[in-house]
C-alpha atoms as a PDB file:
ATOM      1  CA  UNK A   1     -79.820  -8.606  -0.694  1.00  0.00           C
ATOM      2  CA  UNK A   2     -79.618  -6.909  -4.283  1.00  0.00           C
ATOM      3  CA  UNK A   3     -82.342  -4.436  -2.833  1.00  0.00           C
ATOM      4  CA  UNK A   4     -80.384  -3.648   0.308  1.00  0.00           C
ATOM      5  CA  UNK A   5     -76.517  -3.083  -1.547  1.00  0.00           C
ATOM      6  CA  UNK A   6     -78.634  -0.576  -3.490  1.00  0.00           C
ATOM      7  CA  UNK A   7     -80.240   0.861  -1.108  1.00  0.00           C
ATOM      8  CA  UNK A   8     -76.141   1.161   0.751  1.00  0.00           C
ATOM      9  CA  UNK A   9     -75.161   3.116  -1.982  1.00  0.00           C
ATOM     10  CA  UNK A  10     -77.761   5.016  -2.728  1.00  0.00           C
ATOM     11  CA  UNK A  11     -77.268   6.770   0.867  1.00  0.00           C
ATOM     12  CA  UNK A  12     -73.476   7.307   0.262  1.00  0.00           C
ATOM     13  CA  UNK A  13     -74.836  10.002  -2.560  1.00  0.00           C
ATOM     14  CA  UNK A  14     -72.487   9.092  -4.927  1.00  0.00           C
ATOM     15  CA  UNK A  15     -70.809   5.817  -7.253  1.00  0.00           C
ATOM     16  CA  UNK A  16     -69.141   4.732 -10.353  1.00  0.00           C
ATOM     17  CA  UNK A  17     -71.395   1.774 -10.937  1.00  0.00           C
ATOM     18  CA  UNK A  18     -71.985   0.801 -14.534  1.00  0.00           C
ATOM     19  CA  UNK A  19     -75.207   2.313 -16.705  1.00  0.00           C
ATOM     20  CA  UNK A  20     -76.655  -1.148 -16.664  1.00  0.00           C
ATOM     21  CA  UNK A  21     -76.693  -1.752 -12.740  1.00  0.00           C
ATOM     22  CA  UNK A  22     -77.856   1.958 -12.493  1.00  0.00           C
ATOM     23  CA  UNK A  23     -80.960   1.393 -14.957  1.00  0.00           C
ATOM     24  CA  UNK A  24     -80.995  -1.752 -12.497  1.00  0.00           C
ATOM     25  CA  UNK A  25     -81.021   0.240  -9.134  1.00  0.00           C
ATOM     26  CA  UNK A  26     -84.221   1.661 -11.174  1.00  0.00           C
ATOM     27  CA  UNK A  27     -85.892  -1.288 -11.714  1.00  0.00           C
ATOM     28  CA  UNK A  28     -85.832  -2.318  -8.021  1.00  0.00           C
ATOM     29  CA  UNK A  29     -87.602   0.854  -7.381  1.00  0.00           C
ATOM     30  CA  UNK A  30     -84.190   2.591  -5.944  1.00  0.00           C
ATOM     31  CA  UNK A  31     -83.637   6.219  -7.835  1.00  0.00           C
ATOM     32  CA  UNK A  32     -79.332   6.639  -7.376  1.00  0.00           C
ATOM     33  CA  UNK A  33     -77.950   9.752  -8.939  1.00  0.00           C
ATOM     34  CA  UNK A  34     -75.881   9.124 -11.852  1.00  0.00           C
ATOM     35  CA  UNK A  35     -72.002   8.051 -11.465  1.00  0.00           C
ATOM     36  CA  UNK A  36     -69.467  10.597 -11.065  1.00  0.00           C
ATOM     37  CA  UNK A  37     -67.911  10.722 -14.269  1.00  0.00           C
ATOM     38  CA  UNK A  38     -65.628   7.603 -15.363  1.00  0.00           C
ATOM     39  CA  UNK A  39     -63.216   8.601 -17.790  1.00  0.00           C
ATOM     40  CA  UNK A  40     -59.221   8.285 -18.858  1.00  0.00           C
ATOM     41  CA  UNK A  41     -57.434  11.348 -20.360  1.00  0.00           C
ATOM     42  CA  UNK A  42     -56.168  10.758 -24.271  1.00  0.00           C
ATOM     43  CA  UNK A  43     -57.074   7.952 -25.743  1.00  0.00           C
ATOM     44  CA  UNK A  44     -54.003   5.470 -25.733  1.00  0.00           C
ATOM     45  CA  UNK A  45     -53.800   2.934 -22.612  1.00  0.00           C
ATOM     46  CA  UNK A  46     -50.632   2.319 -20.781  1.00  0.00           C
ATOM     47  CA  UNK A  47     -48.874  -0.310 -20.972  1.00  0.00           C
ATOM     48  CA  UNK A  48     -46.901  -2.047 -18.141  1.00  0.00           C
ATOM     49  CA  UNK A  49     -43.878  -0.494 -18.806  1.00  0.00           C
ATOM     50  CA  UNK A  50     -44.661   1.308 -22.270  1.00  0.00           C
ATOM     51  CA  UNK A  51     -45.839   4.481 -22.192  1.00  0.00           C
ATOM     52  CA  UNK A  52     -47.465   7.226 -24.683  1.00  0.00           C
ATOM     53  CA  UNK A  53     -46.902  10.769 -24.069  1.00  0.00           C
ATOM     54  CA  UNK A  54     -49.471  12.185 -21.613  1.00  0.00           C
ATOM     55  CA  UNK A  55     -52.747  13.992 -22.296  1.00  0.00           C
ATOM     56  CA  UNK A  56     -53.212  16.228 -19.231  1.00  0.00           C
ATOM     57  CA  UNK A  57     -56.945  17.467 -18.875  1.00  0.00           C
ATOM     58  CA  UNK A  58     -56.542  20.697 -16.464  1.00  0.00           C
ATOM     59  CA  UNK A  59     -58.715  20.420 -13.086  1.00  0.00           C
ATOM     60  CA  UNK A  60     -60.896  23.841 -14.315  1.00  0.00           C
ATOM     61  CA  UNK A  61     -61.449  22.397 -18.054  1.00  0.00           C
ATOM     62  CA  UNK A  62     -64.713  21.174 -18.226  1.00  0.00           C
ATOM     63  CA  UNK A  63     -65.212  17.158 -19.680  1.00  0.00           C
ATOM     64  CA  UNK A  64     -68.373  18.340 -21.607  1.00  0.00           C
ATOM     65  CA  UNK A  65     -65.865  20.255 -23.869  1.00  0.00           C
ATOM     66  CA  UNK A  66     -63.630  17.410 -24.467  1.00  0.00           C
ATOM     67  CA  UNK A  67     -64.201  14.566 -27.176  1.00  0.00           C
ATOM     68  CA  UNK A  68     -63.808  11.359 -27.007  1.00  0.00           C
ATOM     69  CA  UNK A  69     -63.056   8.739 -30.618  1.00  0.00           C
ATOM     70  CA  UNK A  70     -65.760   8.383 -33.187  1.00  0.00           C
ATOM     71  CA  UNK A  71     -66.686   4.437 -33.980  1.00  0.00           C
ATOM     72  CA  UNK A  72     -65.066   4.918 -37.137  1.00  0.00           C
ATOM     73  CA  UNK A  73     -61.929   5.847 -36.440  1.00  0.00           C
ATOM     74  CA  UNK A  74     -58.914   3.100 -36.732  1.00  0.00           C
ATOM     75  CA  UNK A  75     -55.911   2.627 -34.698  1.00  0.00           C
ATOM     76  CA  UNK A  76     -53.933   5.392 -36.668  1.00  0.00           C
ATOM     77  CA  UNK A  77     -56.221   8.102 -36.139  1.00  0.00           C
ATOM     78  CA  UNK A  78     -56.679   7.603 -33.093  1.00  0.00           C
ATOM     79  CA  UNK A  79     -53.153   6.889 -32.241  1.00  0.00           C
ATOM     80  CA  UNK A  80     -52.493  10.975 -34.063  1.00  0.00           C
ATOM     81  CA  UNK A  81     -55.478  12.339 -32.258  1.00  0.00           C
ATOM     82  CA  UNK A  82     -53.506  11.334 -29.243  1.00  0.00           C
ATOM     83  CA  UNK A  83     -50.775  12.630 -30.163  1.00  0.00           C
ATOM     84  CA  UNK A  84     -52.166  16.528 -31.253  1.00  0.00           C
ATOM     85  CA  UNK A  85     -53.340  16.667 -27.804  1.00  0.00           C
ATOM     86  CA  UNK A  86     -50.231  15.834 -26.240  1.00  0.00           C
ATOM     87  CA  UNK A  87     -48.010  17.219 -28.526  1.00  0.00           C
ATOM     88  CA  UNK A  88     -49.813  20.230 -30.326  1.00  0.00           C
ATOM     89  CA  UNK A  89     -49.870  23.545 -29.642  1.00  0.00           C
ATOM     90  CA  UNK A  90     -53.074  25.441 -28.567  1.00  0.00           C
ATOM     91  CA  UNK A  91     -54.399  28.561 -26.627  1.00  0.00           C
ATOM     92  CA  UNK A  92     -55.444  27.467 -22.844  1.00  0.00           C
ATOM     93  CA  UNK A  93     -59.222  28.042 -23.708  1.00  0.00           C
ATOM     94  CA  UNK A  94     -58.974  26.386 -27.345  1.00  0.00           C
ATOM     95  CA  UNK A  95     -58.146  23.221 -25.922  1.00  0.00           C
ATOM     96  CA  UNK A  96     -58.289  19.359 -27.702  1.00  0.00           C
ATOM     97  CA  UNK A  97     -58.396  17.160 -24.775  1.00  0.00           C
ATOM     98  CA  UNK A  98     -59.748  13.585 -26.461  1.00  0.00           C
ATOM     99  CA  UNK A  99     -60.969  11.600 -22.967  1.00  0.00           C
ATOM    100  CA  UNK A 100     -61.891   7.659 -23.431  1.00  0.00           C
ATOM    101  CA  UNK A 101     -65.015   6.568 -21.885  1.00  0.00           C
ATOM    102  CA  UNK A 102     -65.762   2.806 -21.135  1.00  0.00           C
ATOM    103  CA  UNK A 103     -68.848   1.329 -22.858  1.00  0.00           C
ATOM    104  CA  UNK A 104     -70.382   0.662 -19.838  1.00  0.00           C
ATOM    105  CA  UNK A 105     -70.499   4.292 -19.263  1.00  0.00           C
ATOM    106  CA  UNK A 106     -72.081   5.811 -22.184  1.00  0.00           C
ATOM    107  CA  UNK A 107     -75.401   5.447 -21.220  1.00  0.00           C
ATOM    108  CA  UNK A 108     -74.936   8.717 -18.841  1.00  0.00           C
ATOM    109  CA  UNK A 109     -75.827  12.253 -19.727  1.00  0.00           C
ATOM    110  CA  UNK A 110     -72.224  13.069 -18.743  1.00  0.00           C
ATOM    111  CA  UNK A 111     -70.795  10.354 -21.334  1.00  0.00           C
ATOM    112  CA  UNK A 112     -72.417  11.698 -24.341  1.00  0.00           C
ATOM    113  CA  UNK A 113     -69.325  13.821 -26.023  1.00  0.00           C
ATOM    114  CA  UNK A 114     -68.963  15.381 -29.440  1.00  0.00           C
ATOM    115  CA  UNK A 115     -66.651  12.932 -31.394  1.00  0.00           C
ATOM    116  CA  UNK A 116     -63.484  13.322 -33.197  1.00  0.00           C
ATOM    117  CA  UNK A 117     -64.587  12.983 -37.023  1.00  0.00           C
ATOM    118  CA  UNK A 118     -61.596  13.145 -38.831  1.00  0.00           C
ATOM    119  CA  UNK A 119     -57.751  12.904 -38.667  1.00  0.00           C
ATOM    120  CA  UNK A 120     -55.444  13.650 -41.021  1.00  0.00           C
ATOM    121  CA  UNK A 121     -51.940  14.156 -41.536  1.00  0.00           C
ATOM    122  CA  UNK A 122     -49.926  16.870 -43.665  1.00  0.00           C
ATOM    123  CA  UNK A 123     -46.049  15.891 -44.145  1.00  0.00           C
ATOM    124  CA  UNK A 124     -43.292  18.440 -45.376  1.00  0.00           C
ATOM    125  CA  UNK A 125     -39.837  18.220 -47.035  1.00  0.00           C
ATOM    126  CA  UNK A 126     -39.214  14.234 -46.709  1.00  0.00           C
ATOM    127  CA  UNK A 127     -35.666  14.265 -45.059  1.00  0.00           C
ATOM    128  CA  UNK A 128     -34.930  10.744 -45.135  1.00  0.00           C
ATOM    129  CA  UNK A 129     -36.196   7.089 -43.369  1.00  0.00           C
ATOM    130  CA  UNK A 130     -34.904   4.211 -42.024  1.00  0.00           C
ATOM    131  CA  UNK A 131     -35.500   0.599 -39.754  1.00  0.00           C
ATOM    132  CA  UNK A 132     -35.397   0.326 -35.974  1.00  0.00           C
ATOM    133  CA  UNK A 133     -36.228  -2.827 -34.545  1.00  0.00           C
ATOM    134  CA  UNK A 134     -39.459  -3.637 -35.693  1.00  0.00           C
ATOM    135  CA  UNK A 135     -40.524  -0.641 -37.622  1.00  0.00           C
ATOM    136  CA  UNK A 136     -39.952   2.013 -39.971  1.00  0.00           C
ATOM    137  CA  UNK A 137     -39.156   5.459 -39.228  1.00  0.00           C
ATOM    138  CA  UNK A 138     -38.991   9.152 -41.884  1.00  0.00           C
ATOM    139  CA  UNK A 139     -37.865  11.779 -41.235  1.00  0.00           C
ATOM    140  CA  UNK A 140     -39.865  14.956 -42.253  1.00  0.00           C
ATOM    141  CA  UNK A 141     -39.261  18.775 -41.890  1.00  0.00           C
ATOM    142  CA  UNK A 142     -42.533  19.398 -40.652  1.00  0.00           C
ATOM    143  CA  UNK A 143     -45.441  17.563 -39.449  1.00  0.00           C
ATOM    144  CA  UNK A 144     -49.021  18.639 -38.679  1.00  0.00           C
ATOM    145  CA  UNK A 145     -51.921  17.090 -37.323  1.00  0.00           C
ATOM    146  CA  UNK A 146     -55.626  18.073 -38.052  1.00  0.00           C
ATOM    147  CA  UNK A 147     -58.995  17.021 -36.360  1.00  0.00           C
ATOM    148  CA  UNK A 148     -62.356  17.608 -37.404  1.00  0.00           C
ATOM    149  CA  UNK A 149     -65.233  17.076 -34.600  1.00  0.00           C
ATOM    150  CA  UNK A 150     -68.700  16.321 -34.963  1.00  0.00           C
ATOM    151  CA  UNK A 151     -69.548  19.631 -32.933  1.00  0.00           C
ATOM    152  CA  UNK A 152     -68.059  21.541 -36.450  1.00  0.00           C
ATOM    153  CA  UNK A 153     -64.803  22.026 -34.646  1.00  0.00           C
ATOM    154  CA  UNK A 154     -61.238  21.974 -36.436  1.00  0.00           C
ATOM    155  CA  UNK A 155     -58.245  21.559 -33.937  1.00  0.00           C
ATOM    156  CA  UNK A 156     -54.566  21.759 -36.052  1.00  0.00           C
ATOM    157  CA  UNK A 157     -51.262  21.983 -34.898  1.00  0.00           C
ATOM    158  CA  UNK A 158     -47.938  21.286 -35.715  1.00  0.00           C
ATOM    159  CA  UNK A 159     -46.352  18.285 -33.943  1.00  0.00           C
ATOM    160  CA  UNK A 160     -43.067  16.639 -33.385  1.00  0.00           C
ATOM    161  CA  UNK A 161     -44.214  13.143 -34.623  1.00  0.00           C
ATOM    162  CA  UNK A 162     -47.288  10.634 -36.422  1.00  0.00           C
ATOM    163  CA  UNK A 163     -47.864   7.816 -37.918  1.00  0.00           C
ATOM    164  CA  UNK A 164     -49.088   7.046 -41.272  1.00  0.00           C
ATOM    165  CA  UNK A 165     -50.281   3.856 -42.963  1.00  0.00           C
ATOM    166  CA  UNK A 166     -47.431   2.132 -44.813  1.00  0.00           C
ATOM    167  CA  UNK A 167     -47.646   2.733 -48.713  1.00  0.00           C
ATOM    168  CA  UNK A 168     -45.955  -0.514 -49.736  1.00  0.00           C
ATOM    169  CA  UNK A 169     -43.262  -2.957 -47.868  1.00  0.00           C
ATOM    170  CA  UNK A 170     -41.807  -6.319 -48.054  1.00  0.00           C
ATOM    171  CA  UNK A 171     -43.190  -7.001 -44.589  1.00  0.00           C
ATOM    172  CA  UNK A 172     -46.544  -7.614 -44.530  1.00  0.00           C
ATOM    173  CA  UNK A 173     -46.924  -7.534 -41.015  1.00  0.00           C
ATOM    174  CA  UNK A 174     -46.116  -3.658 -41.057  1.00  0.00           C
ATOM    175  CA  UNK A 175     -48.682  -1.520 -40.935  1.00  0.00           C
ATOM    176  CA  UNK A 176     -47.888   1.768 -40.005  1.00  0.00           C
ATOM    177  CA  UNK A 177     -44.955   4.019 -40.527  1.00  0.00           C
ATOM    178  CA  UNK A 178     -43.391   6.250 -37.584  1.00  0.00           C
ATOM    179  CA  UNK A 179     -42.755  10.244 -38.740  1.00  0.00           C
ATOM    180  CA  UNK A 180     -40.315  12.252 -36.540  1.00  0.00           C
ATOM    181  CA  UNK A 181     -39.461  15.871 -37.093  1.00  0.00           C
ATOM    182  CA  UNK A 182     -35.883  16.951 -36.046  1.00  0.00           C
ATOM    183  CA  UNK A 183     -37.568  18.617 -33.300  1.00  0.00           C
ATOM    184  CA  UNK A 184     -38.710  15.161 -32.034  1.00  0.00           C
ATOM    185  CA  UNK A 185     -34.903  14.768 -31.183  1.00  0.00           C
ATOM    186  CA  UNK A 186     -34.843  17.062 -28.066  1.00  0.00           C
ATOM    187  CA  UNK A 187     -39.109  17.348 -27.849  1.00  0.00           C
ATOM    188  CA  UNK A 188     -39.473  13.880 -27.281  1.00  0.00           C
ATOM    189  CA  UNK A 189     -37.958  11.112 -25.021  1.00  0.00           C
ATOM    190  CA  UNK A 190     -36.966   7.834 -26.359  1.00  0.00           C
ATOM    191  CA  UNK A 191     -39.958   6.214 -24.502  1.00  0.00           C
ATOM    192  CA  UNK A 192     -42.655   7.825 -26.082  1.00  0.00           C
ATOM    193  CA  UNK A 193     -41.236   7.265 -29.691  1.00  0.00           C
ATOM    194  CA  UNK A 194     -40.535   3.791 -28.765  1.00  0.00           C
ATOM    195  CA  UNK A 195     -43.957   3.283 -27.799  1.00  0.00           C
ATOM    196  CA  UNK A 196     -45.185   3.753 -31.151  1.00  0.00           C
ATOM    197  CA  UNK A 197     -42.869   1.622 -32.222  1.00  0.00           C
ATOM    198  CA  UNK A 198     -44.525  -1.519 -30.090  1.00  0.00           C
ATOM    199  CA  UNK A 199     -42.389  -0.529 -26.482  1.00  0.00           C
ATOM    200  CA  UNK A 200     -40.969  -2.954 -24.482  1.00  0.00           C
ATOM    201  CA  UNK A 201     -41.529  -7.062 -25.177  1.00  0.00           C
ATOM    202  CA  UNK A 202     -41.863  -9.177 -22.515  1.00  0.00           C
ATOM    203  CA  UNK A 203     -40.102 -12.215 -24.210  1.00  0.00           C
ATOM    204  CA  UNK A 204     -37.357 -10.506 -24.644  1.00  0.00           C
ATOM    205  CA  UNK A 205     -34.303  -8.613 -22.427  1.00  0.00           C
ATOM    206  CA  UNK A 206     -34.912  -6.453 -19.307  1.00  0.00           C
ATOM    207  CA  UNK A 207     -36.745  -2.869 -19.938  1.00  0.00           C
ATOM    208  CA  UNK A 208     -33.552  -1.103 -19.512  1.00  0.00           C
ATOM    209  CA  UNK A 209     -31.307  -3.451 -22.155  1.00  0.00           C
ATOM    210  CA  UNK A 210     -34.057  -3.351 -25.218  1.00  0.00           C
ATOM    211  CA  UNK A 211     -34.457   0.305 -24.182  1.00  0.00           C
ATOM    212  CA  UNK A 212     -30.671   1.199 -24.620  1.00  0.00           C
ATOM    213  CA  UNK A 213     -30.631  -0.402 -27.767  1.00  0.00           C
ATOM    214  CA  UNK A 214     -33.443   1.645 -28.905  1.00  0.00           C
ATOM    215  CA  UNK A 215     -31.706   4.751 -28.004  1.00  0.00           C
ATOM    216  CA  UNK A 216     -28.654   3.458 -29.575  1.00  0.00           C
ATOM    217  CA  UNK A 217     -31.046   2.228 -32.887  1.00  0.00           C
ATOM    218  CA  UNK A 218     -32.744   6.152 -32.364  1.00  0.00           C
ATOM    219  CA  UNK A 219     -29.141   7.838 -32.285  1.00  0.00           C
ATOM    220  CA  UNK A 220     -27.909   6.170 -35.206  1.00  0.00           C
ATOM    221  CA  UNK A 221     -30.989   6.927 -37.429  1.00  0.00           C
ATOM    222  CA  UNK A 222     -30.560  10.789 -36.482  1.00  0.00           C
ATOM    223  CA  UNK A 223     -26.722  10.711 -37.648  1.00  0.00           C
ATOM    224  CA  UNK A 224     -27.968   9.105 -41.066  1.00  0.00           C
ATOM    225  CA  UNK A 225     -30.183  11.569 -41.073  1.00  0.00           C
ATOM    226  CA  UNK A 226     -27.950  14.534 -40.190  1.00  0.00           C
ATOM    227  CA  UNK A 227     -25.142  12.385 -43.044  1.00  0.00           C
ATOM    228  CA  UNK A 228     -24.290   9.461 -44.083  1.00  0.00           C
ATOM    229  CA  UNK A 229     -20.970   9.506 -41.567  1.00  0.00           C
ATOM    230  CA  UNK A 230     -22.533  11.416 -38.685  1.00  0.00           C
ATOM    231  CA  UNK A 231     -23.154   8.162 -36.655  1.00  0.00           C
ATOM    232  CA  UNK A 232     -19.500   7.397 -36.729  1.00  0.00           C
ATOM    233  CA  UNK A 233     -18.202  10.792 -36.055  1.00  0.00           C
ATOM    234  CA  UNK A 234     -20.225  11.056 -33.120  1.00  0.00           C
ATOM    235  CA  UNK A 235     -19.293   8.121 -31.959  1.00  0.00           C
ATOM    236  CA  UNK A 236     -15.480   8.725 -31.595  1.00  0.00           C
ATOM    237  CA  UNK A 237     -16.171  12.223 -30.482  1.00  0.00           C
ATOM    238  CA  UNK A 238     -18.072  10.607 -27.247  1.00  0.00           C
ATOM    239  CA  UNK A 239     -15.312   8.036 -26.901  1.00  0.00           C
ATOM    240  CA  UNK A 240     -12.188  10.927 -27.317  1.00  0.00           C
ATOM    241  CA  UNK A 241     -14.432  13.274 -25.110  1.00  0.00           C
ATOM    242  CA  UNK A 242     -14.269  10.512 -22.289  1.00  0.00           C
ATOM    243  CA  UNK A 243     -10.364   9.990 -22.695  1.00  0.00           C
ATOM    244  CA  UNK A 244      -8.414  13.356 -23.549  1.00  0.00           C
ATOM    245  CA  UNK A 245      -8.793  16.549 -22.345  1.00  0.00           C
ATOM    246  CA  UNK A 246      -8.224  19.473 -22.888  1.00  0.00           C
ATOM    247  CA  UNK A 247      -7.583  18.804 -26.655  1.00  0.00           C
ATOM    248  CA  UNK A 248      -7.116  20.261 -29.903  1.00  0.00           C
ATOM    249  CA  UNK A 249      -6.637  17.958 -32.304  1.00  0.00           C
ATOM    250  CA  UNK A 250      -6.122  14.656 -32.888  1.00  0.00           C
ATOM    251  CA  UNK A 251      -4.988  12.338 -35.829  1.00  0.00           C
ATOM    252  CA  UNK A 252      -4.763   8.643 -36.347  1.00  0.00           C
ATOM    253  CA  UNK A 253      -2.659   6.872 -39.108  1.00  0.00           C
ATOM    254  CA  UNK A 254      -3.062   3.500 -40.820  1.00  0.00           C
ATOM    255  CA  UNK A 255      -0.738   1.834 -38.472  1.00  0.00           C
ATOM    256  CA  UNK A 256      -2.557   2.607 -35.715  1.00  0.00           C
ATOM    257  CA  UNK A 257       0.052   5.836 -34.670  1.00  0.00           C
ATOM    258  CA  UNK A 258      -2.222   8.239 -32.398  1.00  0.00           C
ATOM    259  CA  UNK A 259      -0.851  12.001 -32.400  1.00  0.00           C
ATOM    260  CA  UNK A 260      -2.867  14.212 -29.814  1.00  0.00           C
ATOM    261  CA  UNK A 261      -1.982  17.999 -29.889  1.00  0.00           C
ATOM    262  CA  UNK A 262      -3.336  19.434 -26.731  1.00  0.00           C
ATOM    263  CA  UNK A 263      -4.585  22.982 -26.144  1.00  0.00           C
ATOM    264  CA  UNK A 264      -1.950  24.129 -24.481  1.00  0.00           C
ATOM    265  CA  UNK A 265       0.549  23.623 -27.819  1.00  0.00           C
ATOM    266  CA  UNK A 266       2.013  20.327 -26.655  1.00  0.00           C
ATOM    267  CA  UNK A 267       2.058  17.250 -28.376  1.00  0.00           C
ATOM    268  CA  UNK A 268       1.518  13.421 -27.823  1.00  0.00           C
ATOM    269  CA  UNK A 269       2.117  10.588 -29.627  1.00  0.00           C
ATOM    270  CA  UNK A 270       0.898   7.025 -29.134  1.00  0.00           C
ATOM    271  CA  UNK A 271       2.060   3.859 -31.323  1.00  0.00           C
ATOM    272  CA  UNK A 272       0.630   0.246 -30.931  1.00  0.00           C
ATOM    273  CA  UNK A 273       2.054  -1.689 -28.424  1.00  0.00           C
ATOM    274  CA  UNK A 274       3.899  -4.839 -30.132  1.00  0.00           C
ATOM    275  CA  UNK A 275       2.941  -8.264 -28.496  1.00  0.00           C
ATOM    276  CA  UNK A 276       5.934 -10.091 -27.598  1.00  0.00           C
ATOM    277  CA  UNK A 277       6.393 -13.017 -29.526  1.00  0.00           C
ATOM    278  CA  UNK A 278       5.651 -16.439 -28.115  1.00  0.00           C
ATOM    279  CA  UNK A 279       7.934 -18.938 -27.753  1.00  0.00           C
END
């Protein structure tokens, strides 16, 4: 029966069967071709609902010129090798497309890649840090992103975002810190930040709730960044932008007196309403 499934497949001309039941086929005196190649673009998995930005390999671009992670590599590298492929900027024929190949795969002649070496991270100006949820998060002017390859390759780019191993905290679950550039503000959605950031939890709300309170979390850190009041001011502006227009102006006094002057030179005033007293 083993013989025969072989046998089935070996006159469809083509699989994805593992290297062991191909050396297998072998054995049993059946010759298959090797598997069409098996193979995810970047190397971060998706979650159920979490999701990394995307590394797009194009159709014409080769897999023998891509790369997939070295042995040695730990979670942050390859978490920023990820990211300078998604993120980075490079000519159409200079591409870094990092592809992740199941062990049972590597066996094949197509599965045998040049390897990302080396990852490193260069910071600029420090502009500031902060918490969300279950992480911390700096600011940084600038961010960049290199790669060495086992092939002798270098692949550097800026990018909008990384993360870096934390220096010292009172947590000592934390291990890694989240960089953002201000570009990462209009570059990025909240999604693929958050993912870095451990992405949606199960045990807790829906998807949509803990994901509005990350974008609230991700607004607020911004304004601190931006200054110390920024969160606040923006906040009333959204509020007074929902309520009055067209307006000019608008002051409020410590008794709660509203005065609106409106574009068109007119003027509004608004006291609080005094609660009847109970009998």
């Amino acid at each position: 029966m083993e013989k025969e499934a072989y046998r089935f497949i070996h006159k469809q001309g083509r699989h994805t069967l593992s290297y062991d039941n191909y050396l297998r086929a072998r054995q049993l005196g059946i010759d298959l071709p090797e598997s069409d190649p098996v193979f995810t673009e970047g190397l971060l998995a998706n979650g159920e609902c979490s999701q990394p930005m995307q590394v797009v390999k194009p159709k014409e671009f080769p897999l023998s010129r891509c790369y997939k992670a070295g042995d040695h590599l730990d979670e942050l590298e390859i978490e920023n090798a990820h990211i300078l492929a998604a993120a980075g900027s490079f000519k159409a024929k200079n591409l870094f497309i990092p592809v992740d190949i199941r062990h049972a795969y590597e066996g094949y002649s197509w599965a045998k890649l040049p390897a990302v070496g080396k990852v490193t991270v260069t910071l600029g100006k420090k502009l500031g840090s902060g918490w969300i949820q279950s992480g911390t998060v700096e600011a940084y002017e600038s961010i960049e992103i290199a790669v060495l390859t086992s092939d002798g390759r270098r692949f550097e780019s800026a990018v909008p975002m990384a993360v870096i191993e934390v220096k010292s905290s009172p947590c000592s679950w934390l291990e890694k810190t989240l960089c953002l550039t201000p570009a990462a503000r209009t570059d990025l959605s909240a999604e693929e930040i958050w993912y870095h950031l451990g992405g949606y939890q199960d045990d807790g709300d829906t998807y949509d709730t803990q994901l509005s309170l990350f974008e609230e979390d991700l607004n607020r850190f911004w304004a601190e960044i931006t200054g110390p009041e920024e969160f606040l001011r923006d906040k009333l502006l959204t509020v007074i932008s929902d309520l009055i227009s067209p307006w000019k102006q608008l002051t409020i006094d410590v008794n709660g007196t509203m005065t609106i002057l409106l574009e068109d030179g007119t003027q509004k005033s608004y006291s609080p309403a005094k609660m009847p007293r109970q009998k």
